[in-house]
C-alpha atoms as a PDB file:
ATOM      1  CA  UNK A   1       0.000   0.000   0.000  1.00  0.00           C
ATOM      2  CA  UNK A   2       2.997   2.182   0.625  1.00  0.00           C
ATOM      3  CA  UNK A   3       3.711   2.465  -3.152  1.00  0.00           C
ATOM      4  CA  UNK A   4       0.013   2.923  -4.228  1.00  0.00           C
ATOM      5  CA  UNK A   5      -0.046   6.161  -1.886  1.00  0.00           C
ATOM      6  CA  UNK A   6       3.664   7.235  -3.212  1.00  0.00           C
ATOM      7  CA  UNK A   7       2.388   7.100  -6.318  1.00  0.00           C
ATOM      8  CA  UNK A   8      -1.108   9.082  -6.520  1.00  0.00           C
ATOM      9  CA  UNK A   9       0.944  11.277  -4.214  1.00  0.00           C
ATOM     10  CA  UNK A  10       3.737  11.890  -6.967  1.00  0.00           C
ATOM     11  CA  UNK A  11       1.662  12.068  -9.868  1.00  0.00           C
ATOM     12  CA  UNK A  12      -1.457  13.885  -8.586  1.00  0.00           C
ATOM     13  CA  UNK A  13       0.025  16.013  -5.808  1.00  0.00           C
ATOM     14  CA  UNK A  14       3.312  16.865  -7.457  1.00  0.00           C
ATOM     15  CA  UNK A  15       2.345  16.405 -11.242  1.00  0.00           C
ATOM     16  CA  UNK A  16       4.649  13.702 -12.336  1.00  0.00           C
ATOM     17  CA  UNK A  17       3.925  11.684 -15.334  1.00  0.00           C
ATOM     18  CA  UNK A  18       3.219   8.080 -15.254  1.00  0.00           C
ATOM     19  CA  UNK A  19       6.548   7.224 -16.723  1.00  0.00           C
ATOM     20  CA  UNK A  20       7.925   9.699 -14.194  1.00  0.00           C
ATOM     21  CA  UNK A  21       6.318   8.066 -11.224  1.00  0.00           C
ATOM     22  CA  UNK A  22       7.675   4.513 -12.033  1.00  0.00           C
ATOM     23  CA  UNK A  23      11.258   5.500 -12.926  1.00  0.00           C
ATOM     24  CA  UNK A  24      11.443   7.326  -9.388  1.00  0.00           C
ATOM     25  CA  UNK A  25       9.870   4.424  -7.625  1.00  0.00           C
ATOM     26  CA  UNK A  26      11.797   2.056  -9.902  1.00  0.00           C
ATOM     27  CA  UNK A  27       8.545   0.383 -10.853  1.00  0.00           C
ATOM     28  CA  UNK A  28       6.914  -0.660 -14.194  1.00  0.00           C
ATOM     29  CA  UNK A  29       4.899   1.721 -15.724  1.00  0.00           C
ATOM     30  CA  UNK A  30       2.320  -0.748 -16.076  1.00  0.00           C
ATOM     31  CA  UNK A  31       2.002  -0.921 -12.425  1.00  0.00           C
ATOM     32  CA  UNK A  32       1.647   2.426 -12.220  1.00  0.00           C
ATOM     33  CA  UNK A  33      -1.182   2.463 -14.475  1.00  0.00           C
ATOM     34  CA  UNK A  34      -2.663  -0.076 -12.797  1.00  0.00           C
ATOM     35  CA  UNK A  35      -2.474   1.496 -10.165  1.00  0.00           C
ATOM     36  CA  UNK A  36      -3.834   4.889 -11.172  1.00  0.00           C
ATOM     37  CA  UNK A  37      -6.484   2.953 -12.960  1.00  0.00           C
ATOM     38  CA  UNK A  38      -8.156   0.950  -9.722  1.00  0.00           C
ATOM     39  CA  UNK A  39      -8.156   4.013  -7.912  1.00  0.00           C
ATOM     40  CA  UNK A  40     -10.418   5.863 -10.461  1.00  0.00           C
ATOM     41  CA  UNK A  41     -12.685   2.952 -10.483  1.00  0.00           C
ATOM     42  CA  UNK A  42     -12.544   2.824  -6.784  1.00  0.00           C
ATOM     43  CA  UNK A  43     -14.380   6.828  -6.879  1.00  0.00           C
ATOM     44  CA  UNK A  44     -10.725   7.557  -4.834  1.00  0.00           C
ATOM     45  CA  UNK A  45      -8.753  11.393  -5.301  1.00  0.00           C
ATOM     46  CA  UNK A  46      -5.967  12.627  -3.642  1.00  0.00           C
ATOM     47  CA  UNK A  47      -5.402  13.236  -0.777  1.00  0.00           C
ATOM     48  CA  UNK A  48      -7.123  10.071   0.347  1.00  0.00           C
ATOM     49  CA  UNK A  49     -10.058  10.259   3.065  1.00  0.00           C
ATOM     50  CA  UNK A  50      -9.223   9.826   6.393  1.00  0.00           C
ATOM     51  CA  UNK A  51     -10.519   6.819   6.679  1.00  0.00           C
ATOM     52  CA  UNK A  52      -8.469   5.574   4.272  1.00  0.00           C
ATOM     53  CA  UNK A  53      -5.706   5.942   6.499  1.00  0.00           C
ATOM     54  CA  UNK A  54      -5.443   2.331   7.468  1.00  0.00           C
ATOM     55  CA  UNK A  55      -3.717   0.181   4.782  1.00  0.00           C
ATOM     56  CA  UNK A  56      -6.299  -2.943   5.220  1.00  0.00           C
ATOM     57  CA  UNK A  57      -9.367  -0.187   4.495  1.00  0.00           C
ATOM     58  CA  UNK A  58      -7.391   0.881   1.223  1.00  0.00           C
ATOM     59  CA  UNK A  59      -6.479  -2.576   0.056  1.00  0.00           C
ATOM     60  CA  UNK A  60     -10.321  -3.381   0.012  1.00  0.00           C
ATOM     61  CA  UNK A  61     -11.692  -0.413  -1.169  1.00  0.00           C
ATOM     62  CA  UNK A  62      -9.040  -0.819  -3.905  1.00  0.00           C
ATOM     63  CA  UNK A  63      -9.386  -4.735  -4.279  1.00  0.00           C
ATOM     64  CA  UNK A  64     -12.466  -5.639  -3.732  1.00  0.00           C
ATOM     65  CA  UNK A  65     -13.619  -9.324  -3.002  1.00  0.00           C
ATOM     66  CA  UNK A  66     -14.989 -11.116  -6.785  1.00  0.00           C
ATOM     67  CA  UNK A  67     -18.900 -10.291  -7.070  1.00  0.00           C
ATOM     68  CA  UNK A  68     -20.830 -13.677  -6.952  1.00  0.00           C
ATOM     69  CA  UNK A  69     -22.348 -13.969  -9.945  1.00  0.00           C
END
């Protein structure tokens, strides 16, 4: 969870670009994407809610448990 808040911190907060973001966190920029992506589905901006402040709250708002259909 550290690196999902690193990154919506460096690219929204500071204004890096995706490819930006991964080369200073020496990830893929895939993962960054990814990242980026589930967190716009997820309805989340930055800074994060409060509540969000626990890492096992952001992990399932961000992964959510399969629907059961």
């Amino acid at each position: 969870m550290r690196h999902i808040r690193e990154v919506l911190r460096l690219h929204y907060s500071v204004g890096m670009s995706q490819r930006a973001v991964a080369r200073s966190l020496g990830l893929a920029q895939g993962t960054v994407s990814k990242y980026l992506n589930r967190t716009r589905r997820a309805g989340l901006t930055w800074p994060l809610p409060p509540e969000l402040d626990d890492d096992v709250r952001l992990e399932n708002r961000l992964y959510p448990p399969p629907s059961d259909r």
